[in-house]
N, C-alpha and C. Protein backbone atom coordinates (compact mmCIF):
# COMPACT_ATOMS: atom_id res chain seq x y z
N UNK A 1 -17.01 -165.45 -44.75
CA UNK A 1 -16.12 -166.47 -44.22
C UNK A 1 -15.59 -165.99 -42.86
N UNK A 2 -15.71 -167.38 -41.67
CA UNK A 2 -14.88 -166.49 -40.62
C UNK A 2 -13.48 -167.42 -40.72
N UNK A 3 -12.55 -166.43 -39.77
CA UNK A 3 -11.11 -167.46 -39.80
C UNK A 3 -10.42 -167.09 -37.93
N UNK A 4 -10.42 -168.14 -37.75
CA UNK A 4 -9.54 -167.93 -36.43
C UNK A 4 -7.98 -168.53 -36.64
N UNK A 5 -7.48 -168.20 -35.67
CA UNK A 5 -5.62 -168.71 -35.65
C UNK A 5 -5.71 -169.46 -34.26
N UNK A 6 -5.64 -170.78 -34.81
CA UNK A 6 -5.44 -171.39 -33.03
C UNK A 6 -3.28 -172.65 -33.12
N UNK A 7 -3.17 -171.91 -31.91
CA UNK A 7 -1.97 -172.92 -31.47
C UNK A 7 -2.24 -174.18 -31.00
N UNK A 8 -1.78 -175.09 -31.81
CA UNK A 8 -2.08 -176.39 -31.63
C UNK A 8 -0.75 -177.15 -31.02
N UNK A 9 -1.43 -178.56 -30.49
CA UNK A 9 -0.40 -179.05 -29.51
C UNK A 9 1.18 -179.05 -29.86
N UNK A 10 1.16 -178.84 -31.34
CA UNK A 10 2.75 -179.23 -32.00
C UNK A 10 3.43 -177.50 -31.97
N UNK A 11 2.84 -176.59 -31.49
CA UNK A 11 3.25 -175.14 -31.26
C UNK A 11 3.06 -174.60 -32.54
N UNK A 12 2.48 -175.12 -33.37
CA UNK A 12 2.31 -174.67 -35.37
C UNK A 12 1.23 -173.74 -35.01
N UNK A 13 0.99 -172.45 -35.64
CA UNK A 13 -0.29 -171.82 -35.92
C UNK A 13 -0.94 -172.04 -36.79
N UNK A 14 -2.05 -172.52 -36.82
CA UNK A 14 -2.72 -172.89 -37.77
C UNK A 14 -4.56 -171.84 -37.92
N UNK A 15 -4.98 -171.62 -39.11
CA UNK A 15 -5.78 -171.27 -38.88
C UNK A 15 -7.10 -172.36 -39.37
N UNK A 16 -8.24 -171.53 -38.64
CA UNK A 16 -9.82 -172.68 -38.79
C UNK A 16 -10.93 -171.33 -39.68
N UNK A 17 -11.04 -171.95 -40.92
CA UNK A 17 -11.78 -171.09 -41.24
C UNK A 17 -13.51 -172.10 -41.67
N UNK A 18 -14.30 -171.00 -41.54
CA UNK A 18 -15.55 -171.67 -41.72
C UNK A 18 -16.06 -170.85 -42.85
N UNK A 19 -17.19 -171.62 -44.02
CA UNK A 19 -17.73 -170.72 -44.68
C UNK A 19 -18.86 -170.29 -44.01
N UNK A 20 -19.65 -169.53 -44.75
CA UNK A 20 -20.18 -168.66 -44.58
C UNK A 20 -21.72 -169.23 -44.13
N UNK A 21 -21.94 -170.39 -44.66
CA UNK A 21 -23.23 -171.34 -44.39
C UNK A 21 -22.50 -172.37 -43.08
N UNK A 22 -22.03 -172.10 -43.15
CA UNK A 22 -21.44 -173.02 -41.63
C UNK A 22 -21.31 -174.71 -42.25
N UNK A 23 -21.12 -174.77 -43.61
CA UNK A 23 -21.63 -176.37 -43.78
C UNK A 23 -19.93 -176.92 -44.09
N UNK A 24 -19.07 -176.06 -44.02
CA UNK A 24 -17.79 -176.11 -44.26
C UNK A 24 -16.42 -175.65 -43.37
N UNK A 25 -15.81 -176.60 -42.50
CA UNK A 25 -14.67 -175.69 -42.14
C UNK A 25 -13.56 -176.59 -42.45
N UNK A 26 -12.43 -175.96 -42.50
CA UNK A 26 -11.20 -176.36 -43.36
C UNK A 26 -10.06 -175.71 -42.23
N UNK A 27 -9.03 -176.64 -42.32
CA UNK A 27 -8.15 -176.37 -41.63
C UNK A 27 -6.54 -176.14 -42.21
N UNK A 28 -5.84 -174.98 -42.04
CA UNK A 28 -4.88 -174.50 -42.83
C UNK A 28 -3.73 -174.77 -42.32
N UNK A 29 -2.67 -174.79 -42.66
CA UNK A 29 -1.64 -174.24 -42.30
C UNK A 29 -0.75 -173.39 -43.76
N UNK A 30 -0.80 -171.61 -42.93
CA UNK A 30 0.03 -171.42 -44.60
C UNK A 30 -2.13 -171.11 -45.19
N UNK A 31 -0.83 -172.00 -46.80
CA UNK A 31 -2.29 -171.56 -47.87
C UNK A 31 -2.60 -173.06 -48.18
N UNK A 32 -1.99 -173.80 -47.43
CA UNK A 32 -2.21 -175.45 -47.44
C UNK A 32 -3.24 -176.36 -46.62
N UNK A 33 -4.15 -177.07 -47.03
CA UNK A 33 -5.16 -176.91 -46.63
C UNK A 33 -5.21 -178.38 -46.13
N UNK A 34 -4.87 -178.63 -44.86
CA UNK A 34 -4.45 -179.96 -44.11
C UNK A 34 -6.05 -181.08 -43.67
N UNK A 35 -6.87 -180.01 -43.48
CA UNK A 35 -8.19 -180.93 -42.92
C UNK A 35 -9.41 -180.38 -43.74
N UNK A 36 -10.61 -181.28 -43.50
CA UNK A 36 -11.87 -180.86 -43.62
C UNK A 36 -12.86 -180.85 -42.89
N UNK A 37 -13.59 -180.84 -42.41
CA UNK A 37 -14.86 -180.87 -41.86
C UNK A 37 -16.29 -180.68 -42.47
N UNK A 38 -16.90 -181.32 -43.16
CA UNK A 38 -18.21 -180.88 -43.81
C UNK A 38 -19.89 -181.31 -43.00
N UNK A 39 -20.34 -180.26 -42.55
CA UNK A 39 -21.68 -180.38 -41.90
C UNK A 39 -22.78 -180.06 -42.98
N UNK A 40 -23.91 -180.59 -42.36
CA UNK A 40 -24.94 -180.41 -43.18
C UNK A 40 -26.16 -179.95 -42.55
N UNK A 41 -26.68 -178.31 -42.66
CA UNK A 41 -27.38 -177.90 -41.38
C UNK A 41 -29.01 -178.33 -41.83
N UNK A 42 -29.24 -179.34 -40.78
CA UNK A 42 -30.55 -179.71 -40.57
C UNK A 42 -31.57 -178.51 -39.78
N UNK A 43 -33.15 -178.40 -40.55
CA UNK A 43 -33.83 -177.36 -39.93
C UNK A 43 -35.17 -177.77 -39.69
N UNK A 44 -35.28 -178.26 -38.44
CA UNK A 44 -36.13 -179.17 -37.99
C UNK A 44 -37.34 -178.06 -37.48
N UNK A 45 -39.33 -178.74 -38.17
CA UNK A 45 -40.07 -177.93 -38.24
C UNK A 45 -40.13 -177.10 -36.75
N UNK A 46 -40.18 -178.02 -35.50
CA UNK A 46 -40.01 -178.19 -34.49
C UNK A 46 -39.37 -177.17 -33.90
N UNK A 47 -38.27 -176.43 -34.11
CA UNK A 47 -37.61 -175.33 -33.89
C UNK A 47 -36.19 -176.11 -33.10
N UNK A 48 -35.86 -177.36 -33.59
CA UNK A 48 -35.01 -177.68 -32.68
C UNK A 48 -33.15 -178.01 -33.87
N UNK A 49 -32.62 -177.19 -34.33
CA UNK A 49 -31.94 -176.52 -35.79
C UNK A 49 -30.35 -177.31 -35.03
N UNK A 50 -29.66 -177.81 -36.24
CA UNK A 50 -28.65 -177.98 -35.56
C UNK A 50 -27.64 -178.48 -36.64
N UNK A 51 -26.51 -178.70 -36.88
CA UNK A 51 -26.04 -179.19 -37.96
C UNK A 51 -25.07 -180.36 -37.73
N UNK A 52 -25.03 -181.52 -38.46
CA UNK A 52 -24.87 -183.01 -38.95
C UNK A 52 -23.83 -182.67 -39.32
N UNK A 53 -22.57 -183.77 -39.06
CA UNK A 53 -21.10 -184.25 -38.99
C UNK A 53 -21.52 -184.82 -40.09
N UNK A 54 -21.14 -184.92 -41.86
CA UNK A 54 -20.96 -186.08 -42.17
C UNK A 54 -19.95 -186.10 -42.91
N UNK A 55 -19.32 -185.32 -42.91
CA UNK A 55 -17.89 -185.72 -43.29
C UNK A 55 -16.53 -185.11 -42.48
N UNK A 56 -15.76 -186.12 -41.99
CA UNK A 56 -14.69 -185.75 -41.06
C UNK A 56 -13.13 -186.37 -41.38
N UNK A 57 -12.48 -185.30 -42.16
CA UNK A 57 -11.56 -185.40 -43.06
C UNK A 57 -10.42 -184.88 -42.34
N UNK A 58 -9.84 -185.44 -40.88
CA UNK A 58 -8.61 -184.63 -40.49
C UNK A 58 -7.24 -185.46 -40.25
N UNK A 59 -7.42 -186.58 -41.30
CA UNK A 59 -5.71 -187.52 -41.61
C UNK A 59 -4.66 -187.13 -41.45
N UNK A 60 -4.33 -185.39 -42.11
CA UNK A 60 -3.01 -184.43 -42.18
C UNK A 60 -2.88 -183.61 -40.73
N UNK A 61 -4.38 -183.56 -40.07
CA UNK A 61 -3.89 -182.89 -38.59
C UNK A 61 -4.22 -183.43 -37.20
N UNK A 62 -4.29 -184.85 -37.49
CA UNK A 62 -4.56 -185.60 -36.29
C UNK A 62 -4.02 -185.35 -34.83
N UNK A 63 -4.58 -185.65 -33.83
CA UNK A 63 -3.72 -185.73 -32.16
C UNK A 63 -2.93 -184.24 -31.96
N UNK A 64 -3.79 -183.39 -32.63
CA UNK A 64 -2.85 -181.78 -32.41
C UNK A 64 -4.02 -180.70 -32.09
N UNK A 65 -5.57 -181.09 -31.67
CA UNK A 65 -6.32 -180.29 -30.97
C UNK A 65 -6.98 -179.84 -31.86
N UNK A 66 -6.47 -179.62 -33.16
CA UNK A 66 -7.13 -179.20 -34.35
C UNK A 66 -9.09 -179.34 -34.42
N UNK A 67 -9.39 -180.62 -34.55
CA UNK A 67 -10.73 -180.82 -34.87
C UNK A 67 -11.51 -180.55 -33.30
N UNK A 68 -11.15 -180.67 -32.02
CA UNK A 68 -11.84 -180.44 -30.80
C UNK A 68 -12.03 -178.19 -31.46
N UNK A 69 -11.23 -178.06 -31.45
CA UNK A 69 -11.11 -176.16 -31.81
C UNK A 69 -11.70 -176.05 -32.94
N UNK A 70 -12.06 -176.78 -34.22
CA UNK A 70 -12.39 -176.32 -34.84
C UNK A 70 -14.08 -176.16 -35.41
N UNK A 71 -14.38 -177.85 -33.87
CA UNK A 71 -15.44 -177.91 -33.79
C UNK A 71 -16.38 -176.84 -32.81
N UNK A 72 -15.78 -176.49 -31.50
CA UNK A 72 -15.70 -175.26 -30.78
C UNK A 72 -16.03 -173.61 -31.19
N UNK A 73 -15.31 -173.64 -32.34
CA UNK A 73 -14.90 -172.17 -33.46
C UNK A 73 -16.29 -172.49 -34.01
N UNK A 74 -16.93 -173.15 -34.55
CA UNK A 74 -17.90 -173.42 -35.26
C UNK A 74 -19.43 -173.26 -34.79
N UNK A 75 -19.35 -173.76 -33.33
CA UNK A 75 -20.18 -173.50 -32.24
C UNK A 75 -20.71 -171.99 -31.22
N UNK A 76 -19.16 -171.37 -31.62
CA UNK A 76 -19.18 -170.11 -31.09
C UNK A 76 -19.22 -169.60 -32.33
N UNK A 77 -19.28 -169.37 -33.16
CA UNK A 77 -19.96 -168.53 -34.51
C UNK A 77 -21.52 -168.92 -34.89
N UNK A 78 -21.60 -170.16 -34.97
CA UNK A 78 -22.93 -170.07 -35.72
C UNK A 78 -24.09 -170.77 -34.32
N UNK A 79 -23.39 -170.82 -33.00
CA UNK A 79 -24.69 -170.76 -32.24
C UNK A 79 -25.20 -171.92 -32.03
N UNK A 80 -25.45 -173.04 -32.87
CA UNK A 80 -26.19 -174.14 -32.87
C UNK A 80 -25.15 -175.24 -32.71
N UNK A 81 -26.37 -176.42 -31.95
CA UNK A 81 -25.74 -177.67 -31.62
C UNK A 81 -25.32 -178.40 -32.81
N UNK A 82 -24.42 -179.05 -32.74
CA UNK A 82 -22.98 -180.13 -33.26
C UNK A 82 -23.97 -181.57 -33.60
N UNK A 83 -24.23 -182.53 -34.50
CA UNK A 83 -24.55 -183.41 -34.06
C UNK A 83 -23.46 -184.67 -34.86
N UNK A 84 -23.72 -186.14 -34.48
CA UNK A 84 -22.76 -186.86 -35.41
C UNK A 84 -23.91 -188.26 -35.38
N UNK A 85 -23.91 -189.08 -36.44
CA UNK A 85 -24.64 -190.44 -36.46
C UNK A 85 -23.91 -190.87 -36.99
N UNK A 86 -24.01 -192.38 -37.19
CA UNK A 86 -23.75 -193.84 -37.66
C UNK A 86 -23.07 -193.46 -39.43
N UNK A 87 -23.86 -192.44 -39.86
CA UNK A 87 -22.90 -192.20 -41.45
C UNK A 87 -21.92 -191.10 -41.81
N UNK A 88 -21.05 -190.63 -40.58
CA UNK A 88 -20.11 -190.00 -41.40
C UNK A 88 -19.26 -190.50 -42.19
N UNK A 89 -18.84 -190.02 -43.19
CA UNK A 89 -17.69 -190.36 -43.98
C UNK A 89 -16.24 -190.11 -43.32
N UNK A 90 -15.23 -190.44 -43.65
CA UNK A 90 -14.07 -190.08 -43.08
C UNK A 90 -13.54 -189.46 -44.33
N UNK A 91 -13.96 -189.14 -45.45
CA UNK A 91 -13.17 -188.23 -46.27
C UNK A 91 -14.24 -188.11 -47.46
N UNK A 92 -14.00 -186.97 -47.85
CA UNK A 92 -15.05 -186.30 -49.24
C UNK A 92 -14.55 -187.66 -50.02
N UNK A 93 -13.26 -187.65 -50.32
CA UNK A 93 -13.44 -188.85 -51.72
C UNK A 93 -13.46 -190.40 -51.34
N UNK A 94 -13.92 -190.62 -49.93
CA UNK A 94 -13.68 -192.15 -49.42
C UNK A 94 -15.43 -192.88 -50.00
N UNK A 95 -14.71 -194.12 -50.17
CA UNK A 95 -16.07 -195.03 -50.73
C UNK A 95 -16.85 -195.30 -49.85
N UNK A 96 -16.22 -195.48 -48.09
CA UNK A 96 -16.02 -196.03 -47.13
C UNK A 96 -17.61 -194.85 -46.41
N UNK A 97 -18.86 -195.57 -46.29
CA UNK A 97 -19.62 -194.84 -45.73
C UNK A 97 -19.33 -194.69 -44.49
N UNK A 98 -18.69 -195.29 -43.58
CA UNK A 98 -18.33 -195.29 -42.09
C UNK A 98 -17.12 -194.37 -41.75
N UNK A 99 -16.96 -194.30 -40.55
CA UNK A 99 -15.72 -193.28 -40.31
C UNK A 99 -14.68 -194.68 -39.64
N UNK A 100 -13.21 -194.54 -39.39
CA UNK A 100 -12.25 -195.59 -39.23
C UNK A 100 -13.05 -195.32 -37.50
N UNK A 101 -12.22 -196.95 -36.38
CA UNK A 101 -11.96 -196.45 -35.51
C UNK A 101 -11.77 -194.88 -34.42
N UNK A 102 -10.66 -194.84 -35.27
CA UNK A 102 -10.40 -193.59 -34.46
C UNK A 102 -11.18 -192.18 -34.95
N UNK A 103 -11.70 -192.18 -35.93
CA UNK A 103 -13.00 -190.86 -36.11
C UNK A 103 -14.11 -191.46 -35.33
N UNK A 104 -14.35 -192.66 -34.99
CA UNK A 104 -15.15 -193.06 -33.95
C UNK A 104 -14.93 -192.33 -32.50
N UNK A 105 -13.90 -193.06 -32.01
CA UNK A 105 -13.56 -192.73 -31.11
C UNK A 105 -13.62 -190.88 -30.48
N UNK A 106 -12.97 -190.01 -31.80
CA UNK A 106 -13.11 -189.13 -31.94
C UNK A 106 -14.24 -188.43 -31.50
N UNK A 107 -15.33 -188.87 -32.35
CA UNK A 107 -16.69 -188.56 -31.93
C UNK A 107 -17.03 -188.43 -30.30
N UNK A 108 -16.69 -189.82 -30.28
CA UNK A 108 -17.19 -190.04 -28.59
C UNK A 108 -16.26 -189.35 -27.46
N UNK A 109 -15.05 -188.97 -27.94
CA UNK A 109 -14.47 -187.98 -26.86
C UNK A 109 -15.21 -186.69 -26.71
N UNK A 110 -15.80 -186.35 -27.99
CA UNK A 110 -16.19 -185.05 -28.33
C UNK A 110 -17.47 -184.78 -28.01
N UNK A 111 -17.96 -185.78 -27.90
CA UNK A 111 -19.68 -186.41 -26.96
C UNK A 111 -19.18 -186.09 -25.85
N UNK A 112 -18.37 -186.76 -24.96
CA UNK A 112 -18.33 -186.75 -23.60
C UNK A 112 -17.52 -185.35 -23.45
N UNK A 113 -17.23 -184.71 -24.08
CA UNK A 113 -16.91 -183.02 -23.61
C UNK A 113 -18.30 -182.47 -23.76
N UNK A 114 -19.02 -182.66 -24.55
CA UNK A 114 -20.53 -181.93 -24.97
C UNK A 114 -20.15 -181.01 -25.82
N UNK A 115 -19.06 -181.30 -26.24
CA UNK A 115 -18.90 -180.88 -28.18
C UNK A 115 -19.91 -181.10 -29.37
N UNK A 116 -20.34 -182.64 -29.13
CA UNK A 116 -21.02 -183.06 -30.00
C UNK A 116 -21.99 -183.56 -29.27
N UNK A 117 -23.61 -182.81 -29.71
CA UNK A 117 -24.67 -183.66 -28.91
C UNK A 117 -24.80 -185.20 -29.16
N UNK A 118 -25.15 -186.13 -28.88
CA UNK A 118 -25.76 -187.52 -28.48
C UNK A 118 -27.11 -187.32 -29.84
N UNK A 119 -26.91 -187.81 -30.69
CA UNK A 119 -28.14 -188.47 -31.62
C UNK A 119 -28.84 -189.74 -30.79
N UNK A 120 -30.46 -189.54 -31.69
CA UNK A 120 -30.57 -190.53 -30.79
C UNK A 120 -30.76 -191.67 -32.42
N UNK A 121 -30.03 -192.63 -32.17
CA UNK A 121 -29.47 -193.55 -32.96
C UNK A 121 -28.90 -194.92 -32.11
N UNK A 122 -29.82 -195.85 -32.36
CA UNK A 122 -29.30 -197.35 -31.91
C UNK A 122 -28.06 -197.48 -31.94
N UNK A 123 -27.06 -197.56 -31.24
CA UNK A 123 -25.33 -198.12 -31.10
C UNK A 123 -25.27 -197.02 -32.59
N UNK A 124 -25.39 -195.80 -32.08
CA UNK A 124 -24.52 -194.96 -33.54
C UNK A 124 -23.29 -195.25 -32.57
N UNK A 125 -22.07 -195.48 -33.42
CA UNK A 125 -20.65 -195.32 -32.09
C UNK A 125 -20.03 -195.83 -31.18
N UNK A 126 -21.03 -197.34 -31.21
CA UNK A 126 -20.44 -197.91 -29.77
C UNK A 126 -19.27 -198.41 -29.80
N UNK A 127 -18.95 -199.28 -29.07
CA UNK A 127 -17.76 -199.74 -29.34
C UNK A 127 -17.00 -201.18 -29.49
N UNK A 128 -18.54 -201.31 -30.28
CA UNK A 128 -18.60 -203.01 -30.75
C UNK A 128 -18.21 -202.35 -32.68
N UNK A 129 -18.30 -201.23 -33.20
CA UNK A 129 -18.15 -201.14 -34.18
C UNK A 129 -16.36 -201.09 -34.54
């Protein structure tokens, strides 16, 4: 498992820990466990390896820098590109195959930093959804 401590916009320390397969990072504060993040690492024959957004669970730590750092932390440990399409979930227990608005939006800020590569996916994200 790795764990970093990052200061987030509200001055709280919080830490970002990832497991050990990279398909998991979780966001703390304390021993309380405020966010999720679940990837799913795709290993393409091609040599081109990278791991899938599909679940983006951060309701308890929204607008506080949290998920831009924790997606970052994740990138600088395990090396490989970020990706996101048309089916993330917005929470492990949501029925809801889509992510709301604003995990949309999310995405696409995190695209246009080059956080998250660009799938190539018809209107994954646009902003007719």
């Amino acid at each position: 498992m790795h764990k970093n401590e990052f200061v987030a916009k509200d001055g709280l320390t919080y830490t970002i820990t990832l497991d050990a397969t990279g398909e998991e990072i979780s966001v703390l504060q304390g021993t309380e466990r405020l966010g999720v993040i679940d990837l799913k690492r795709v290993i393409n024959p091609r040599g081109s390896n990278y791991y899938l957004i599909t679940v983006l669970d951060l309701e308890k730590c929204k607008r506080k820098g949290l998920g831009e750092a924790s997606l970052r932390y994740h990138q600088e440990v395990f090396r490989m590109p970020l990706t996101a399409n048309g089916d993330v979930r917005e929470g492990r227990r949501s029925n809801e195959s889509q992510l709301t608005r604003e995990g949309i939006i999310f995405i696409q800020i995190m695209r246009a930093k080059g956080v998250v590569a660009a799938e190539d996916f018809h209107n994954a994200f646009s902003e007719d959804e």
